[in-house]
C-alpha atoms as a PDB file:
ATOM      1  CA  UNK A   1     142.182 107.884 112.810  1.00  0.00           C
ATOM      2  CA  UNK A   2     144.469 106.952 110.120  1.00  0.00           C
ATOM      3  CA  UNK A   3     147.084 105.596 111.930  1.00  0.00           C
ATOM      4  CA  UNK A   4     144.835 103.615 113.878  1.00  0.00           C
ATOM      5  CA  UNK A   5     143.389 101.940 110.767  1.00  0.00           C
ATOM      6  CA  UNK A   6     146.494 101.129 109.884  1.00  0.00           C
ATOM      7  CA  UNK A   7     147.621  99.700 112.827  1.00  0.00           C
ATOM      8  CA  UNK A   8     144.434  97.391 113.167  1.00  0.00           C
ATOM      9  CA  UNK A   9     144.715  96.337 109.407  1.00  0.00           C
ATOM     10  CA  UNK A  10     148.448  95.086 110.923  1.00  0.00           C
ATOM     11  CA  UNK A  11     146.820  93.214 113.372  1.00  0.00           C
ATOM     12  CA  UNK A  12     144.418  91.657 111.331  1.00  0.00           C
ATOM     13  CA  UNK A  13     147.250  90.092 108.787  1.00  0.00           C
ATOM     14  CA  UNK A  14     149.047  89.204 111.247  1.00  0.00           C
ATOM     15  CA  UNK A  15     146.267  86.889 113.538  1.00  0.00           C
ATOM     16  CA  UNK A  16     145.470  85.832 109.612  1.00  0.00           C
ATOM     17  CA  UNK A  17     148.837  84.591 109.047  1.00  0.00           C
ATOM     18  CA  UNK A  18     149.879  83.382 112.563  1.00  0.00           C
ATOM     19  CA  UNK A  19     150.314  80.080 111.568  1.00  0.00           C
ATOM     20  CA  UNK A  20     152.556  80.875 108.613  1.00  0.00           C
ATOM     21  CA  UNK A  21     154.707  82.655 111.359  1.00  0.00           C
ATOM     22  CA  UNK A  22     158.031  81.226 112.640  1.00  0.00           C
ATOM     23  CA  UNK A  23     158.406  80.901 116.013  1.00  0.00           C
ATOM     24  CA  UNK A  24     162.315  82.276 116.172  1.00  0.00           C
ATOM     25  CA  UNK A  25     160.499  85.289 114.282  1.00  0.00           C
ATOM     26  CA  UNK A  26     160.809  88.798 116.573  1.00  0.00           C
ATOM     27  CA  UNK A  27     157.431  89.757 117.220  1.00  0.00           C
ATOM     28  CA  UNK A  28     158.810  93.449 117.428  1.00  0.00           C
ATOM     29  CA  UNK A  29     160.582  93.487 114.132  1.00  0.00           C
ATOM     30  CA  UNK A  30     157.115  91.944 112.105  1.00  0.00           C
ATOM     31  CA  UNK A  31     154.999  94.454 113.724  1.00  0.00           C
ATOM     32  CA  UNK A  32     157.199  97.369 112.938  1.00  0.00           C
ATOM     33  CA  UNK A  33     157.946  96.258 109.202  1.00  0.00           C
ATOM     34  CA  UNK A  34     154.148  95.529 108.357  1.00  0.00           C
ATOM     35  CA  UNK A  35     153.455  98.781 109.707  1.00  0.00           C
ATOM     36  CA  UNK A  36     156.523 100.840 107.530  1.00  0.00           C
ATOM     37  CA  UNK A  37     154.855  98.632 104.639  1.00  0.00           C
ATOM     38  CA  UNK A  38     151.366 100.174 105.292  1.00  0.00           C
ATOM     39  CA  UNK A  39     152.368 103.363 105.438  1.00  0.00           C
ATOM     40  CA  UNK A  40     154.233 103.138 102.629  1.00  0.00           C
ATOM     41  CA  UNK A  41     151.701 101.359 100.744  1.00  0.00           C
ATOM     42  CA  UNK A  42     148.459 104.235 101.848  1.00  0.00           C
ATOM     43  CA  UNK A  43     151.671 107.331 100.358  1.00  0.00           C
ATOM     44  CA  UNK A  44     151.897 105.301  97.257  1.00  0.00           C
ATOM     45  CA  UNK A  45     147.769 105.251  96.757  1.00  0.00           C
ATOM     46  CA  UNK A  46     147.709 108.896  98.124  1.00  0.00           C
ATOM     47  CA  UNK A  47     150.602 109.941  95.466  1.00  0.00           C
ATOM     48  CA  UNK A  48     148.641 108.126  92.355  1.00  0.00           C
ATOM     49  CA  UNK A  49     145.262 108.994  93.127  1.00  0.00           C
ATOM     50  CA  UNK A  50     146.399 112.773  93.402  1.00  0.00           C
ATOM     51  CA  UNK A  51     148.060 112.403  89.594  1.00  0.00           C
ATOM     52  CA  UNK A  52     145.227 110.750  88.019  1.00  0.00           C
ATOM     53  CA  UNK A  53     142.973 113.165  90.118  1.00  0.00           C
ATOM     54  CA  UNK A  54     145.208 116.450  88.158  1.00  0.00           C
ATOM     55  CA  UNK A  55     144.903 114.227  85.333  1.00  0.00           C
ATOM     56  CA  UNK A  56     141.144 114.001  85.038  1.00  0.00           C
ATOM     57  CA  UNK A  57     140.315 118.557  86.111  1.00  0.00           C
ATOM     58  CA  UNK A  58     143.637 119.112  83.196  1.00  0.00           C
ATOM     59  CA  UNK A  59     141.603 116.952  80.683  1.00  0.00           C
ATOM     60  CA  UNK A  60     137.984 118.249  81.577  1.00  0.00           C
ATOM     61  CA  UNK A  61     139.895 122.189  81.710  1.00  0.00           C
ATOM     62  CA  UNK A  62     141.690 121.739  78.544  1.00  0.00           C
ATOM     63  CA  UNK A  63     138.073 120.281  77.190  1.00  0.00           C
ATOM     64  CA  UNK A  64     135.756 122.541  78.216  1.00  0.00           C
ATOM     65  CA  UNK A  65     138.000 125.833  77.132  1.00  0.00           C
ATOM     66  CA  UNK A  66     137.908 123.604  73.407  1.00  0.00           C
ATOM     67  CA  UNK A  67     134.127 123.154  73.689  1.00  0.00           C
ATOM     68  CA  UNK A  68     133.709 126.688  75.471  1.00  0.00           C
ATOM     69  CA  UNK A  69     135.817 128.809  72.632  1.00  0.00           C
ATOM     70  CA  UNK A  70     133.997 126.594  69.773  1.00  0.00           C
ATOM     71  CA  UNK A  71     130.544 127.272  70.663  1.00  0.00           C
ATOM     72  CA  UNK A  72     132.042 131.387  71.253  1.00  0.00           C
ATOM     73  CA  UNK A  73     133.899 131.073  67.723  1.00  0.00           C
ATOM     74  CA  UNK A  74     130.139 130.023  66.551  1.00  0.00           C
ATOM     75  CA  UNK A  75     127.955 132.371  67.781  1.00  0.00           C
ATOM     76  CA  UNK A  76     130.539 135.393  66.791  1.00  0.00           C
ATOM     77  CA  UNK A  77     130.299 133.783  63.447  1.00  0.00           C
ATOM     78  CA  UNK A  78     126.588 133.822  63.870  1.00  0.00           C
ATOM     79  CA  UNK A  79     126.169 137.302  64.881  1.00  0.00           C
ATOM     80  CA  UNK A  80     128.756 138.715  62.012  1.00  0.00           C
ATOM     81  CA  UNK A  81     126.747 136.476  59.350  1.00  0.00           C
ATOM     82  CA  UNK A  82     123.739 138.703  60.246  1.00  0.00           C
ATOM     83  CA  UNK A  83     125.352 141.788  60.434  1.00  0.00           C
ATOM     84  CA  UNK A  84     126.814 141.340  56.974  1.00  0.00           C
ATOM     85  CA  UNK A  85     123.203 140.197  56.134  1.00  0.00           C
ATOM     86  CA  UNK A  86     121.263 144.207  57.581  1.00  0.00           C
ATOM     87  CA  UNK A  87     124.024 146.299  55.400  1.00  0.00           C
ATOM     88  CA  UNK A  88     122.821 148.371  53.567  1.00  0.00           C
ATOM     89  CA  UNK A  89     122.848 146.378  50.066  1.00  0.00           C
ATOM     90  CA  UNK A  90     125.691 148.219  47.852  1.00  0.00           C
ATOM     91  CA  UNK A  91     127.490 148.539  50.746  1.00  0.00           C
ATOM     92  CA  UNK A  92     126.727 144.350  51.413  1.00  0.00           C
ATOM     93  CA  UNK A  93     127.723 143.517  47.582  1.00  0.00           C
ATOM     94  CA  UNK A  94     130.975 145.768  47.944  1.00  0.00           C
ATOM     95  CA  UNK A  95     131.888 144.166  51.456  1.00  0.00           C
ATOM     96  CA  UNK A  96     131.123 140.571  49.907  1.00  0.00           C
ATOM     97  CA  UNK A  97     132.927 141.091  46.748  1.00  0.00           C
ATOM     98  CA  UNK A  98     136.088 141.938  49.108  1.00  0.00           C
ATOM     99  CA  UNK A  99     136.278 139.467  51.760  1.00  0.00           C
ATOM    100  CA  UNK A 100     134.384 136.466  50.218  1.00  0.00           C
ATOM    101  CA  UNK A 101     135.231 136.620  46.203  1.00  0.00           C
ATOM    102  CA  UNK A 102     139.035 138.298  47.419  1.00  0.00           C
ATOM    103  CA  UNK A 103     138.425 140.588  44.864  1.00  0.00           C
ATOM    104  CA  UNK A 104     140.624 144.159  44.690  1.00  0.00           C
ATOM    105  CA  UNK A 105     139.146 147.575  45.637  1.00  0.00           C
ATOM    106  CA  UNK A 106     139.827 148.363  41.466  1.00  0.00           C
ATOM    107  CA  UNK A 107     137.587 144.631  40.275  1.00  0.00           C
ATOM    108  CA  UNK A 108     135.002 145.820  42.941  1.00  0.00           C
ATOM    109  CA  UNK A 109     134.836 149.372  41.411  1.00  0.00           C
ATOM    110  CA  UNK A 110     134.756 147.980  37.634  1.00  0.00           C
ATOM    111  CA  UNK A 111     132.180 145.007  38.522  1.00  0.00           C
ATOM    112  CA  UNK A 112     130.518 147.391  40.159  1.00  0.00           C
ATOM    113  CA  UNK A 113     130.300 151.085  37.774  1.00  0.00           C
ATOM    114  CA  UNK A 114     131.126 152.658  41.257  1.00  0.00           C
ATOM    115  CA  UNK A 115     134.346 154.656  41.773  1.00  0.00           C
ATOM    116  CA  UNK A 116     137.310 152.995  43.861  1.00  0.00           C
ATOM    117  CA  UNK A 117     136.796 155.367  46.561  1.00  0.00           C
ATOM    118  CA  UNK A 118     133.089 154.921  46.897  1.00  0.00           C
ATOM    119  CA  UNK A 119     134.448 151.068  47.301  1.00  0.00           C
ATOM    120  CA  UNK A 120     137.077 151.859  50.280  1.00  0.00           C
ATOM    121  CA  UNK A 121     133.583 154.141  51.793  1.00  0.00           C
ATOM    122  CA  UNK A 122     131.451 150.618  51.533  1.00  0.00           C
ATOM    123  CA  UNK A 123     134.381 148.879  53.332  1.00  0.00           C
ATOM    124  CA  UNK A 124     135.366 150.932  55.917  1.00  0.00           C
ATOM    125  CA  UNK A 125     131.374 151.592  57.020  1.00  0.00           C
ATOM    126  CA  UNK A 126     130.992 147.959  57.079  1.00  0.00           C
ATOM    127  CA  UNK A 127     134.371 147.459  59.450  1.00  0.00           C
ATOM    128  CA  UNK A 128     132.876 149.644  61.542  1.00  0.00           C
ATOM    129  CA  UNK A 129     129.775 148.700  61.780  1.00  0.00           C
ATOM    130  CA  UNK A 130     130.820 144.785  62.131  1.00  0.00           C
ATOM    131  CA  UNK A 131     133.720 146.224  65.026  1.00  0.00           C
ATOM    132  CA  UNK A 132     131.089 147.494  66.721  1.00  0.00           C
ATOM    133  CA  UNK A 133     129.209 143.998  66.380  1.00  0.00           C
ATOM    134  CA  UNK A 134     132.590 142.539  67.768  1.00  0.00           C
ATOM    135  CA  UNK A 135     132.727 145.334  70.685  1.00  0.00           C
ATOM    136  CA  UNK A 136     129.444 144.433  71.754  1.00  0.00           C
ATOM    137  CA  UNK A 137     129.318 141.199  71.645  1.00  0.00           C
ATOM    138  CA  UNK A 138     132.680 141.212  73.749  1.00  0.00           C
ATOM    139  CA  UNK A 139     131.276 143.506  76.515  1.00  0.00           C
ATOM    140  CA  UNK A 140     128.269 140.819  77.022  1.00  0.00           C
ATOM    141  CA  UNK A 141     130.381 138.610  77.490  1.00  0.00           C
ATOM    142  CA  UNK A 142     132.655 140.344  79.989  1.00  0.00           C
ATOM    143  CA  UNK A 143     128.873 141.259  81.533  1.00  0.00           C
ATOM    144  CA  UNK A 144     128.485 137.487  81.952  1.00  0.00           C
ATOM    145  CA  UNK A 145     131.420 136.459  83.483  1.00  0.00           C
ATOM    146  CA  UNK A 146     131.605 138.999  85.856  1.00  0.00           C
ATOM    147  CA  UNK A 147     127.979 138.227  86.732  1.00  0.00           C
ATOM    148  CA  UNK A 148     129.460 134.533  87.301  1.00  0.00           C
ATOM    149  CA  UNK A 149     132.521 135.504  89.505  1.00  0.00           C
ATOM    150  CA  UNK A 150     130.167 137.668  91.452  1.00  0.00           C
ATOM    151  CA  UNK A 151     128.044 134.415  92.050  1.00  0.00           C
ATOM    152  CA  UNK A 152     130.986 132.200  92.441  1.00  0.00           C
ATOM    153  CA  UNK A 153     132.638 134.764  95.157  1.00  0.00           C
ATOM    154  CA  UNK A 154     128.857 134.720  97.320  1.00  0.00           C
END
């Protein structure tokens, strides 16, 4: 099919150009050099359509794993925001204190009137409780795209 498009787009040229032909010119030697061209020419548009083609799915890959993780980064964010927000309150205040006004365990305790180890208590229930946040939000998310590459696979 190809090669027969090709050949006919040689024979068109050359009845365009016949009278721009010499007549010492080898009939043989035309033919066979417009065809090399063509074929040469078609590789050539084959070879750069192929790189901007790879081009284009690296751009909109790179692109939507920017757009994808953002909106993910976000809606972690979200979730954390209002797990920190359904602590229990001293144990919000202590948790707060820590991460957000980078106070130390002793500034929480004295800002506080609560003992340092009732502070590291407040912390480490509120890891916990904002790991398991984390863990679950990270097993929906495995749900979903296995629920995808089971679609994609049917």
């Amino acid at each position: 099919m190809l090669a027969e498009e090709l050949v006919q787009d040689v024979f068109v040229a050359l009845y365009k150009n016949m009278d721009k032909l010499h007549a010492q010119s080898s009939l043989d030697g035309y033919l066979f050099i417009s065809l090399r061209n063509r074929i040469f020419s078609h590789h050539q548009q084959l070879l750069t359509r192929k790189k901007h083609e790879t081009a284009v799915m690296q751009s909109v890959s790179t692109t939507t794993d920017t757009v994808s993780d953002e909106l993910d980064s976000k809606q972690l964010h979200s979730r954390l925001q209002e797990r920190i927000e359904q602590l229990p309150p001293k144990c919000k205040d202590v948790f707060l204190l820590s991460r957000e006004g980078q106070l130390s365990h002793k500034e929480i305790a004295e800002h506080l009137n609560i003992s340092i180890n009732t502070v590291d208590q407040h912390i480490q229930k509120a890891l916990r409780m904002l790991r398991e946040t984390v863990d679950d939000y990270n097993h929906a998310v495995v749900s979903i795209l296995l629920l995808f590459i089971g679609y994609c696979l049917i």
